[in-house]
PDB file of N, CA and C in Angstrom:
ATOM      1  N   UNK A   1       8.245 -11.152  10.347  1.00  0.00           N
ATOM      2  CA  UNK A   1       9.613 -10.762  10.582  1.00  0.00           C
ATOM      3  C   UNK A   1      10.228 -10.217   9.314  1.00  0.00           C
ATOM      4  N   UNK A   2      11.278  -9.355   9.183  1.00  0.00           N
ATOM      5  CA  UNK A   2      11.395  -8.297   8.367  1.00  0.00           C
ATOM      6  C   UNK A   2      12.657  -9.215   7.880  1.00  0.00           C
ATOM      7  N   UNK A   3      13.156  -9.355   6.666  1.00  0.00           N
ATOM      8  CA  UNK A   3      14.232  -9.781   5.862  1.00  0.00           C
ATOM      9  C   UNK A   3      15.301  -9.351   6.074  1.00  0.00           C
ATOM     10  N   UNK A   4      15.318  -7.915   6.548  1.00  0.00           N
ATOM     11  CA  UNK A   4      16.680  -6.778   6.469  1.00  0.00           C
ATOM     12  C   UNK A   4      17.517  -7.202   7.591  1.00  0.00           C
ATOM     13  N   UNK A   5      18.992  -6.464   7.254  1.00  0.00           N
ATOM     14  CA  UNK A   5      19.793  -6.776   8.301  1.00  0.00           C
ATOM     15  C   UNK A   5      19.662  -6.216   9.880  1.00  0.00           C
ATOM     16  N   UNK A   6      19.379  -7.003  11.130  1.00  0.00           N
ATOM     17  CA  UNK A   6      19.736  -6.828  12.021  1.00  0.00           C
ATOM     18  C   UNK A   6      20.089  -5.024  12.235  1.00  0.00           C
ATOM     19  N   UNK A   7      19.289  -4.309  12.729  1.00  0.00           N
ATOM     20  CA  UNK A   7      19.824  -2.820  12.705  1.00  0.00           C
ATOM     21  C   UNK A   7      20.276  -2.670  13.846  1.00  0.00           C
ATOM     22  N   UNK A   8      20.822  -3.356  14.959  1.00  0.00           N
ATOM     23  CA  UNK A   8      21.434  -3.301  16.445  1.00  0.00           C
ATOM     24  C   UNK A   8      22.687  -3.495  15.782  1.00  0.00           C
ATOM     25  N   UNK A   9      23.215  -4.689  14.968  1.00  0.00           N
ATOM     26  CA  UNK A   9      24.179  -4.885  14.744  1.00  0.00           C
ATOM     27  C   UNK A   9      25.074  -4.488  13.307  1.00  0.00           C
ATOM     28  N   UNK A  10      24.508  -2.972  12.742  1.00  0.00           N
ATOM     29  CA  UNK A  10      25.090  -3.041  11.639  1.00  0.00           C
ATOM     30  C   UNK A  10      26.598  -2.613  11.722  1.00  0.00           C
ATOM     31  N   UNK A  11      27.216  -2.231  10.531  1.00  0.00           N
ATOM     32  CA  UNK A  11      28.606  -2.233  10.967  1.00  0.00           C
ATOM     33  C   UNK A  11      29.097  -0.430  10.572  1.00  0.00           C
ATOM     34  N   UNK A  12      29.986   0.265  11.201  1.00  0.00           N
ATOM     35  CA  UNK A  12      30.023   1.181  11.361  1.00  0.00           C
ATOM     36  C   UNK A  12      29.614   2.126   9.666  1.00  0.00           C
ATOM     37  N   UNK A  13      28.733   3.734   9.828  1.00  0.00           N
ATOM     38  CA  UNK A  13      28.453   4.045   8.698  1.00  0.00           C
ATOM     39  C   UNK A  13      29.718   4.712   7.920  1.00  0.00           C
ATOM     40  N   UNK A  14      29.828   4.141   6.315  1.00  0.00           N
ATOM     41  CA  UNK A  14      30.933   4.374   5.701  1.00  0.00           C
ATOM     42  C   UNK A  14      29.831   4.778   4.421  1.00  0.00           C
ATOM     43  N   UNK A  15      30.017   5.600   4.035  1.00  0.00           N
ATOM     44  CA  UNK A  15      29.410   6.222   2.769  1.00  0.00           C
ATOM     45  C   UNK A  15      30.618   6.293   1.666  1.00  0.00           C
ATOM     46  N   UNK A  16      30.272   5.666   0.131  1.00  0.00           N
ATOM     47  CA  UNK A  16      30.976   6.025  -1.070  1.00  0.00           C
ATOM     48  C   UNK A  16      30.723   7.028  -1.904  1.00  0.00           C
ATOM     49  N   UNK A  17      31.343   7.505  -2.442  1.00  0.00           N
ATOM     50  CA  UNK A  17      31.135   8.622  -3.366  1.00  0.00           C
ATOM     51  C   UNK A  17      30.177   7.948  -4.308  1.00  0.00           C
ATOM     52  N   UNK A  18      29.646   6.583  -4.861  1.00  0.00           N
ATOM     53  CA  UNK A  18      28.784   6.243  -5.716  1.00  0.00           C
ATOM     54  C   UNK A  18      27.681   5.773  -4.966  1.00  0.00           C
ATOM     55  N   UNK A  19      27.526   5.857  -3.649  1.00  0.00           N
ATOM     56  CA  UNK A  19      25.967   5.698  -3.013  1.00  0.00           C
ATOM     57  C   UNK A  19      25.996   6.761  -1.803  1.00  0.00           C
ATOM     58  N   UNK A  20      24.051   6.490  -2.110  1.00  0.00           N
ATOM     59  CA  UNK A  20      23.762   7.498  -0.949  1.00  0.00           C
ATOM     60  C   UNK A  20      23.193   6.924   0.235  1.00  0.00           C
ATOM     61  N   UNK A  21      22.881   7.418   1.709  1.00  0.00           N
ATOM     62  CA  UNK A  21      22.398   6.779   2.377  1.00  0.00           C
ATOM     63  C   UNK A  21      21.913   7.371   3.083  1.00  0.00           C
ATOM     64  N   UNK A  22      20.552   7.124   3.536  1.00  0.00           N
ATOM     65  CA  UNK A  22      19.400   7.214   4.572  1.00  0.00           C
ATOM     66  C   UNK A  22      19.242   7.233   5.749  1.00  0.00           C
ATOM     67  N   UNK A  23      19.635   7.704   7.125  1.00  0.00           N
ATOM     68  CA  UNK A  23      19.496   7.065   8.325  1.00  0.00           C
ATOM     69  C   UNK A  23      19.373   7.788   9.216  1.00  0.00           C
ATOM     70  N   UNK A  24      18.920   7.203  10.385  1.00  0.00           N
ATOM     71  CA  UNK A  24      18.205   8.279  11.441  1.00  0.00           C
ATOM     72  C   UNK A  24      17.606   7.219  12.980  1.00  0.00           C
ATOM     73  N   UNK A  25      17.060   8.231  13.445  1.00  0.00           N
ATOM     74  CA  UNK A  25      16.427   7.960  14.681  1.00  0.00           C
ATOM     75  C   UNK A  25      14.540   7.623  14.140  1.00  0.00           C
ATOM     76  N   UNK A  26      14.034   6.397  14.633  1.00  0.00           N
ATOM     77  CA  UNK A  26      12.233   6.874  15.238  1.00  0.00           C
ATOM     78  C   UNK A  26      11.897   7.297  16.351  1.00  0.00           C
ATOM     79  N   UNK A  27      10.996   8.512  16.773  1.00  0.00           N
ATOM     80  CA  UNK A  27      10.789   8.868  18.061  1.00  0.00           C
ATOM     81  C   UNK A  27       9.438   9.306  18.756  1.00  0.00           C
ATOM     82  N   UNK A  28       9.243   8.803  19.650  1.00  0.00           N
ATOM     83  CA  UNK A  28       8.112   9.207  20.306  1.00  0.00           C
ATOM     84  C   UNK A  28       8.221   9.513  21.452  1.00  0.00           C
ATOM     85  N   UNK A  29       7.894  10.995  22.079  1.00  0.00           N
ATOM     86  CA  UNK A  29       7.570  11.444  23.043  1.00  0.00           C
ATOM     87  C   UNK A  29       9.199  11.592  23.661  1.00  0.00           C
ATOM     88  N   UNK A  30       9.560  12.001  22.281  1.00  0.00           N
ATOM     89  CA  UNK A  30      11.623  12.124  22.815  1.00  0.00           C
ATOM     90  C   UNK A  30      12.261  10.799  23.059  1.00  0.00           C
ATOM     91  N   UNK A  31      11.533   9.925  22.659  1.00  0.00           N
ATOM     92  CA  UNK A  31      12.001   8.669  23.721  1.00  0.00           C
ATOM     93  C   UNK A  31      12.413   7.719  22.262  1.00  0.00           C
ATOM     94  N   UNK A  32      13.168   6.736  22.183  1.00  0.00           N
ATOM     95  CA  UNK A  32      13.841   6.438  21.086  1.00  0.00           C
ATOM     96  C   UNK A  32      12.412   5.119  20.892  1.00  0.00           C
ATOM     97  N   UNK A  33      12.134   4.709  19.631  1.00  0.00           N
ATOM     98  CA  UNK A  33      10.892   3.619  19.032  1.00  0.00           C
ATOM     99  C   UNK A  33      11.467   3.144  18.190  1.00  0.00           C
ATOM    100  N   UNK A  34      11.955   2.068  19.072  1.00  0.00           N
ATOM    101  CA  UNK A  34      12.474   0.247  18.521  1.00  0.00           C
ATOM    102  C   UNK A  34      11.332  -0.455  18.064  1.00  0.00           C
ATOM    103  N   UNK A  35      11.548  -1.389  17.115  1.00  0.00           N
ATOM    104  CA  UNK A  35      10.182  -2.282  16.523  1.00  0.00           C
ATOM    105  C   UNK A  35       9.162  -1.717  15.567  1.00  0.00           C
ATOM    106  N   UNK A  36       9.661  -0.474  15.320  1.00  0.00           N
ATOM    107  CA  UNK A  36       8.868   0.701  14.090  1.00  0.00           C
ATOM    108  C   UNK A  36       9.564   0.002  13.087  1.00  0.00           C
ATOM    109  N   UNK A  37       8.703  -0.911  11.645  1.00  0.00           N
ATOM    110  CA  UNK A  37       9.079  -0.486  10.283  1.00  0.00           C
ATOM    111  C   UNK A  37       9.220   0.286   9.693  1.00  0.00           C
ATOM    112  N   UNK A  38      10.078   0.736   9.183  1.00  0.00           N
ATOM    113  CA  UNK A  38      10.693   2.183   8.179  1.00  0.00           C
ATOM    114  C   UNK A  38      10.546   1.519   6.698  1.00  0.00           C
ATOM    115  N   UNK A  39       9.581   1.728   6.027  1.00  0.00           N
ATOM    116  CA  UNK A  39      10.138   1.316   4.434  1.00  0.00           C
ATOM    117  C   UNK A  39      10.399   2.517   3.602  1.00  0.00           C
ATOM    118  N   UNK A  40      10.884   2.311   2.730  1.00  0.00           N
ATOM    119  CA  UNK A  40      11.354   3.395   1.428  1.00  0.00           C
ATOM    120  C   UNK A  40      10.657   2.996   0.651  1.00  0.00           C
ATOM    121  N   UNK A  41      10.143   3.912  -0.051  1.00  0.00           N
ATOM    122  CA  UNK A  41       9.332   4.037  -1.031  1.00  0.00           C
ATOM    123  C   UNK A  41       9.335   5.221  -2.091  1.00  0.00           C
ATOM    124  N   UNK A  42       9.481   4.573  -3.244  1.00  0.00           N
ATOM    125  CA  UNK A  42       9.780   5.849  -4.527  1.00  0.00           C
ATOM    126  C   UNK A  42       8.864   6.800  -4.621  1.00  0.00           C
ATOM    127  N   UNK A  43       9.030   7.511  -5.692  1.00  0.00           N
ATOM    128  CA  UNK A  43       8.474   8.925  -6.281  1.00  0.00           C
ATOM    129  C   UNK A  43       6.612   8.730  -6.049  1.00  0.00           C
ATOM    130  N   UNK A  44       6.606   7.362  -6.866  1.00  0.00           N
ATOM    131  CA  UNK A  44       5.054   7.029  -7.129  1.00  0.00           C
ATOM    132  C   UNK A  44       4.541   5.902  -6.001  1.00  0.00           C
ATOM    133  N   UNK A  45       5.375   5.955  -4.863  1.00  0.00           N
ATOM    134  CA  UNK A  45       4.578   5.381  -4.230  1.00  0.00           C
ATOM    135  C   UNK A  45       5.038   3.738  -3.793  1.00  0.00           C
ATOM    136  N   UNK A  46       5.977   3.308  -4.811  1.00  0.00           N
ATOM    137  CA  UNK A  46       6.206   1.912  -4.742  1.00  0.00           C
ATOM    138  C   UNK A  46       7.400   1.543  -3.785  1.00  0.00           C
ATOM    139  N   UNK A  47       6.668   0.372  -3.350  1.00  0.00           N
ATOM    140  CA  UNK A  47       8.003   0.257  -2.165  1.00  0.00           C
ATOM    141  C   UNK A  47       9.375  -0.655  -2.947  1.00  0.00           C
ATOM    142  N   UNK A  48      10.423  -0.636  -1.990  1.00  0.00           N
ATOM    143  CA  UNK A  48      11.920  -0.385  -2.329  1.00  0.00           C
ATOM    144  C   UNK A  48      12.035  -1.636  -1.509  1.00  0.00           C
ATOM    145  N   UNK A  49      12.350  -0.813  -0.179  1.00  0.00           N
ATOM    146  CA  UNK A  49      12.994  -1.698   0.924  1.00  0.00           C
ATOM    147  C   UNK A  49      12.236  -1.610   2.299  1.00  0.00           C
ATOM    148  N   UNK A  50      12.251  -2.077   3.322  1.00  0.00           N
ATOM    149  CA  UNK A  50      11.872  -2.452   4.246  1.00  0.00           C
ATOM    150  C   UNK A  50      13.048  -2.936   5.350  1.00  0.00           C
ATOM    151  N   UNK A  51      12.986  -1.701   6.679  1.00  0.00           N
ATOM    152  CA  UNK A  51      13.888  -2.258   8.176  1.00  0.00           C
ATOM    153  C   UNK A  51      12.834  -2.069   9.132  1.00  0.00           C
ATOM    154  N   UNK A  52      13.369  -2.695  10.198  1.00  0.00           N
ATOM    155  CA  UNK A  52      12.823  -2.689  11.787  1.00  0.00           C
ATOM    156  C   UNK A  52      14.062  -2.121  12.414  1.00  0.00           C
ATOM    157  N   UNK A  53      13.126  -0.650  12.599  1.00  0.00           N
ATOM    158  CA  UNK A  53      14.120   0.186  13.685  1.00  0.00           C
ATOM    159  C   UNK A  53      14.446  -0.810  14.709  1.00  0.00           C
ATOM    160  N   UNK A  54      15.781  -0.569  15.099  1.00  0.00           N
ATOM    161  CA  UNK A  54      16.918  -0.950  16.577  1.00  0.00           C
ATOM    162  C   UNK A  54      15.821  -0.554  17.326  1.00  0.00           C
ATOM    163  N   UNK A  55      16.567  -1.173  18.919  1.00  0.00           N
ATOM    164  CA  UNK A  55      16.136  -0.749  20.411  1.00  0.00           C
ATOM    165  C   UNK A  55      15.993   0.385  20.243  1.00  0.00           C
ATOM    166  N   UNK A  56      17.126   1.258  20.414  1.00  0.00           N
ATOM    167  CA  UNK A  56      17.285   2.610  19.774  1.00  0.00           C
ATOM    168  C   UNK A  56      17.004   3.676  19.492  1.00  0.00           C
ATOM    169  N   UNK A  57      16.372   2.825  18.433  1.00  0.00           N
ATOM    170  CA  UNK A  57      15.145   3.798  16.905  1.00  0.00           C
ATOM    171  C   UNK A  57      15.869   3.602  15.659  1.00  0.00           C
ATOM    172  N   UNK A  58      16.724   3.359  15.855  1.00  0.00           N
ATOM    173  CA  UNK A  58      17.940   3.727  14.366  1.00  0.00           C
ATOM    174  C   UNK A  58      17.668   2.616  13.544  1.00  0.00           C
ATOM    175  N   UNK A  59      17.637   3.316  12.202  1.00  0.00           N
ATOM    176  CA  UNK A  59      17.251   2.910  10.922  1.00  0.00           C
ATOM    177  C   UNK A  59      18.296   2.765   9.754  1.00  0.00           C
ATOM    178  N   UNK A  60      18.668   2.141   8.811  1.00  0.00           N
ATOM    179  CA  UNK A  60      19.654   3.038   7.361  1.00  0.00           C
ATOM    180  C   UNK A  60      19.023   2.398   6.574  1.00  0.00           C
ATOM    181  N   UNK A  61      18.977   3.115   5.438  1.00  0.00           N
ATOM    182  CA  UNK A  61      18.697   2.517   3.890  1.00  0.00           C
ATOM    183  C   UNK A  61      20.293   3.024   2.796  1.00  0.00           C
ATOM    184  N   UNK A  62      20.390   2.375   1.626  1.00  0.00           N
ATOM    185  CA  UNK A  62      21.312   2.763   0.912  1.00  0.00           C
ATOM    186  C   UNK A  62      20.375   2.798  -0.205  1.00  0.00           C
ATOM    187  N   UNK A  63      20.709   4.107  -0.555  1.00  0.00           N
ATOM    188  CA  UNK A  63      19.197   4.151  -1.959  1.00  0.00           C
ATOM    189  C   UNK A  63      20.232   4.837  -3.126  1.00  0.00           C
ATOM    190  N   UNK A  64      19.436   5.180  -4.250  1.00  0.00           N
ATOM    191  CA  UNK A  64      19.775   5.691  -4.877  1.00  0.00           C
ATOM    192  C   UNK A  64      19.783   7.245  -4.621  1.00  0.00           C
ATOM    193  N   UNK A  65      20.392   8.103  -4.903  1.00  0.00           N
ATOM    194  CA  UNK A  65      19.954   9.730  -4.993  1.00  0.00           C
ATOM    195  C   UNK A  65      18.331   9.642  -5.778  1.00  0.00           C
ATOM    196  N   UNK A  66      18.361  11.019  -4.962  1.00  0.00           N
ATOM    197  CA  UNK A  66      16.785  11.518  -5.988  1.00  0.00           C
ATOM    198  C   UNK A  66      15.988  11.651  -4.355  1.00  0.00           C
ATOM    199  N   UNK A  67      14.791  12.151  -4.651  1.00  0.00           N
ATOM    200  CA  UNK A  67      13.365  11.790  -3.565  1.00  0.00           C
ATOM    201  C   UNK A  67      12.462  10.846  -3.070  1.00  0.00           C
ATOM    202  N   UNK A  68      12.648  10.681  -1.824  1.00  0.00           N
ATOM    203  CA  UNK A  68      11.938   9.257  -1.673  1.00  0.00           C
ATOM    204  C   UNK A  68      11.107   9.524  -0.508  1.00  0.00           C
ATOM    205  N   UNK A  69      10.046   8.341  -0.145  1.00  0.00           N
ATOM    206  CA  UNK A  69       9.373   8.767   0.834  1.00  0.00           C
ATOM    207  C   UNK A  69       9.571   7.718   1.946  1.00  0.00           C
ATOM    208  N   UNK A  70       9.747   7.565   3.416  1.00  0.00           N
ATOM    209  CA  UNK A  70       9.998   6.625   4.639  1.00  0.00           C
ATOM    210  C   UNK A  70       8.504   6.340   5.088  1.00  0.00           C
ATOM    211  N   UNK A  71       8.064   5.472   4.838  1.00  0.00           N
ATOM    212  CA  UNK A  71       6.562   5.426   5.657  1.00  0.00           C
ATOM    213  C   UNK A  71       7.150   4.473   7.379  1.00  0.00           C
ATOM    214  N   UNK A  72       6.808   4.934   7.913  1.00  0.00           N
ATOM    215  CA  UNK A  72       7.230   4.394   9.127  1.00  0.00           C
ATOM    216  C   UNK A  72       5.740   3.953  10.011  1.00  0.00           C
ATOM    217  N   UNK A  73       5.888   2.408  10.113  1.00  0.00           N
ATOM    218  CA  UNK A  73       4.770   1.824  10.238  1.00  0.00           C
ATOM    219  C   UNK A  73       5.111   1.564  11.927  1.00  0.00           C
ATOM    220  N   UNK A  74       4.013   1.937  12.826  1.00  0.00           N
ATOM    221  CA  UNK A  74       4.174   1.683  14.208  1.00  0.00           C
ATOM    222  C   UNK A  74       2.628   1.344  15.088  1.00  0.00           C
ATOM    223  N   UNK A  75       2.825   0.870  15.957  1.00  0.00           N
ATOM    224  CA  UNK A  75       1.692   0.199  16.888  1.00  0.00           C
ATOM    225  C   UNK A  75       0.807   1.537  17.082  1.00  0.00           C
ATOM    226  N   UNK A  76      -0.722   1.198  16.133  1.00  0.00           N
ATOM    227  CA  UNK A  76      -1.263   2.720  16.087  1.00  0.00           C
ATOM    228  C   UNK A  76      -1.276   3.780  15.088  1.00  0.00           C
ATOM    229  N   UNK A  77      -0.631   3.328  14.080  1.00  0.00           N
ATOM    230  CA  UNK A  77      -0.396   4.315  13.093  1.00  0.00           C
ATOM    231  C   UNK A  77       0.561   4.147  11.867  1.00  0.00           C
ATOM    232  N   UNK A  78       0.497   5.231  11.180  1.00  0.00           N
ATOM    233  CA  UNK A  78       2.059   5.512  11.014  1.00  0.00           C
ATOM    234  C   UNK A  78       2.211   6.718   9.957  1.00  0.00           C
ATOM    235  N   UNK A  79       3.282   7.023   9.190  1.00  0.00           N
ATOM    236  CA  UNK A  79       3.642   8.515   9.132  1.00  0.00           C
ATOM    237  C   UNK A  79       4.005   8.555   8.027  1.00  0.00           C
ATOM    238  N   UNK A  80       4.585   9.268   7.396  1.00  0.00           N
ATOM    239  CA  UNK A  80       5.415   9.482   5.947  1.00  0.00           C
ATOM    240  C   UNK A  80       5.954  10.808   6.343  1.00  0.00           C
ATOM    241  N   UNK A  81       7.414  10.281   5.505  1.00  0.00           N
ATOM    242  CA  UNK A  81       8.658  11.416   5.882  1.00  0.00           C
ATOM    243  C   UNK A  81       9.005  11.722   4.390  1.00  0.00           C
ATOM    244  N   UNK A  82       9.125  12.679   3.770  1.00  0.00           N
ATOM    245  CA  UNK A  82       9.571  13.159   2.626  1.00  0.00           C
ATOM    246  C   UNK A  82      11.778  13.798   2.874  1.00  0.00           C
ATOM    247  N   UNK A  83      11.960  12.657   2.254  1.00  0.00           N
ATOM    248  CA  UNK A  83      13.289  13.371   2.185  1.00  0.00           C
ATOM    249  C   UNK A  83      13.952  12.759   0.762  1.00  0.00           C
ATOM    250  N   UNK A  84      15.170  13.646   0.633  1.00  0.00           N
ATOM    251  CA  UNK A  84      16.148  14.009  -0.625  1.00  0.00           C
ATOM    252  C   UNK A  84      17.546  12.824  -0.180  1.00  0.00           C
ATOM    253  N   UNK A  85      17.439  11.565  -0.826  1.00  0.00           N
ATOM    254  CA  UNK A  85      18.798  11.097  -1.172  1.00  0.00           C
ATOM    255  C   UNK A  85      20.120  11.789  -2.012  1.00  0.00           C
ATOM    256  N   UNK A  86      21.121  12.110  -1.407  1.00  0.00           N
ATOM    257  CA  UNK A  86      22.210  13.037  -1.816  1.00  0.00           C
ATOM    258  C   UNK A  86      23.650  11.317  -2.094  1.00  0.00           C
ATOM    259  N   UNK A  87      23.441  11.249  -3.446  1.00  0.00           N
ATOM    260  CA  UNK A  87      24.364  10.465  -3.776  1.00  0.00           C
ATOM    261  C   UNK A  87      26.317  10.962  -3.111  1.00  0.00           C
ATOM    262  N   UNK A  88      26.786   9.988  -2.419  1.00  0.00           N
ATOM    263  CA  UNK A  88      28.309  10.668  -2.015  1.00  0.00           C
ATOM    264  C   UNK A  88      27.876  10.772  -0.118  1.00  0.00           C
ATOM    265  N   UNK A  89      26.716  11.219   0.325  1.00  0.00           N
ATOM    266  CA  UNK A  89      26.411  11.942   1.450  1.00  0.00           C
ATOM    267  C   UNK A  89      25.135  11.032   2.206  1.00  0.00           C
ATOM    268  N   UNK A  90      25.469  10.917   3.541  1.00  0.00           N
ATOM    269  CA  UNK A  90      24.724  10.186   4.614  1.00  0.00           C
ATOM    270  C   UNK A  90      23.800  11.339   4.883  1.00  0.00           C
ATOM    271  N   UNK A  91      22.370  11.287   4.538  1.00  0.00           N
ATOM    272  CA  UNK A  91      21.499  12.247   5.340  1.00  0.00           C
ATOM    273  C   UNK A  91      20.963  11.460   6.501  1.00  0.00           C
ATOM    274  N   UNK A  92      20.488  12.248   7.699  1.00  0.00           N
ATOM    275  CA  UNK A  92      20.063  11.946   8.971  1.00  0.00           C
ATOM    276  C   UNK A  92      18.983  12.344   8.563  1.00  0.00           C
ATOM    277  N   UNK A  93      17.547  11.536   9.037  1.00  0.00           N
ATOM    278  CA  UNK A  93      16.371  11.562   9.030  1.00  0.00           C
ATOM    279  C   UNK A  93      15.699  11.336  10.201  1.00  0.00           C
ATOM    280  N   UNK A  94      15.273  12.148  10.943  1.00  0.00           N
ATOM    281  CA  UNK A  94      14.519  12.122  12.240  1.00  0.00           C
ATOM    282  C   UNK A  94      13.084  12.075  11.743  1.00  0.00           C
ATOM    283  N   UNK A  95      12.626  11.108  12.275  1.00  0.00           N
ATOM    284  CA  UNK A  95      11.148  10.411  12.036  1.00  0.00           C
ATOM    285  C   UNK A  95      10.384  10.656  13.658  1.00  0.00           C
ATOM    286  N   UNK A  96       9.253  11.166  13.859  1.00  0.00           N
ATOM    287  CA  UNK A  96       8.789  11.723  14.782  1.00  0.00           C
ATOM    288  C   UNK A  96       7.369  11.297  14.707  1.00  0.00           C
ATOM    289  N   UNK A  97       6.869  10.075  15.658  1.00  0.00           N
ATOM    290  CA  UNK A  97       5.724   9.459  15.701  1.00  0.00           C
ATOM    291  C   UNK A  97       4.614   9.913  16.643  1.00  0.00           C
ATOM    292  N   UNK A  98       3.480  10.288  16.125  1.00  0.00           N
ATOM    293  CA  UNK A  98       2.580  11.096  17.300  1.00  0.00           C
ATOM    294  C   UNK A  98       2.708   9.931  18.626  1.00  0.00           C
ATOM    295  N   UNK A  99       2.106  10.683  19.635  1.00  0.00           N
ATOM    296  CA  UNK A  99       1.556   9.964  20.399  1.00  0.00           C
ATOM    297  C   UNK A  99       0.558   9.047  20.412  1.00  0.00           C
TER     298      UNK A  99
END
């Protein structure tokens, strides 16, 4: 079981001008993938943080700015997403799990 907060119940997204934040949908076959781990992981590889996508799919991290990578761990697999933390700004990250 994953440490992180509850992602069904987080509380509405509010972004500060001194953090950035991460968040998005997991999906397979269009269809939303609840119970997918999403971790963050830096430049070289090292992990950060760790959630369990919602019913949903929906994920957030609050990271620092800079480049990071989402490995999204699921029944069967799993993926790596390359995206850009924008300190001030919520990016949406759509994570897209083969079949």
């Amino acid at each position: 079981m994953c440490g992180a907060p509850d992602q069904d119940t987080l509380p509405a997204l509010e972004v500060s001008s001194k953090e950035a934040v991460l968040h998005g949908f997991v999906t397979r076959s269009d269809s939303p993938l609840g119970g997918a781990y999403v971790r963050l992981l830096g430049t070289t590889g090292d992990f950060t943080a760790e959630v369990q996508s919602s019913a949903t799919g929906y994920f957030r991290f609050y990271a620092a700015g800079g480049d990071w990578t989402l490995r999204t761990l699921y029944r069967g697999g799993s993926v790596d997403t390359a995206v850009t933390a924008v300190q001030g700004q919520a990016v949406e990250v759509a994570v897209v799990v083969p079949d």
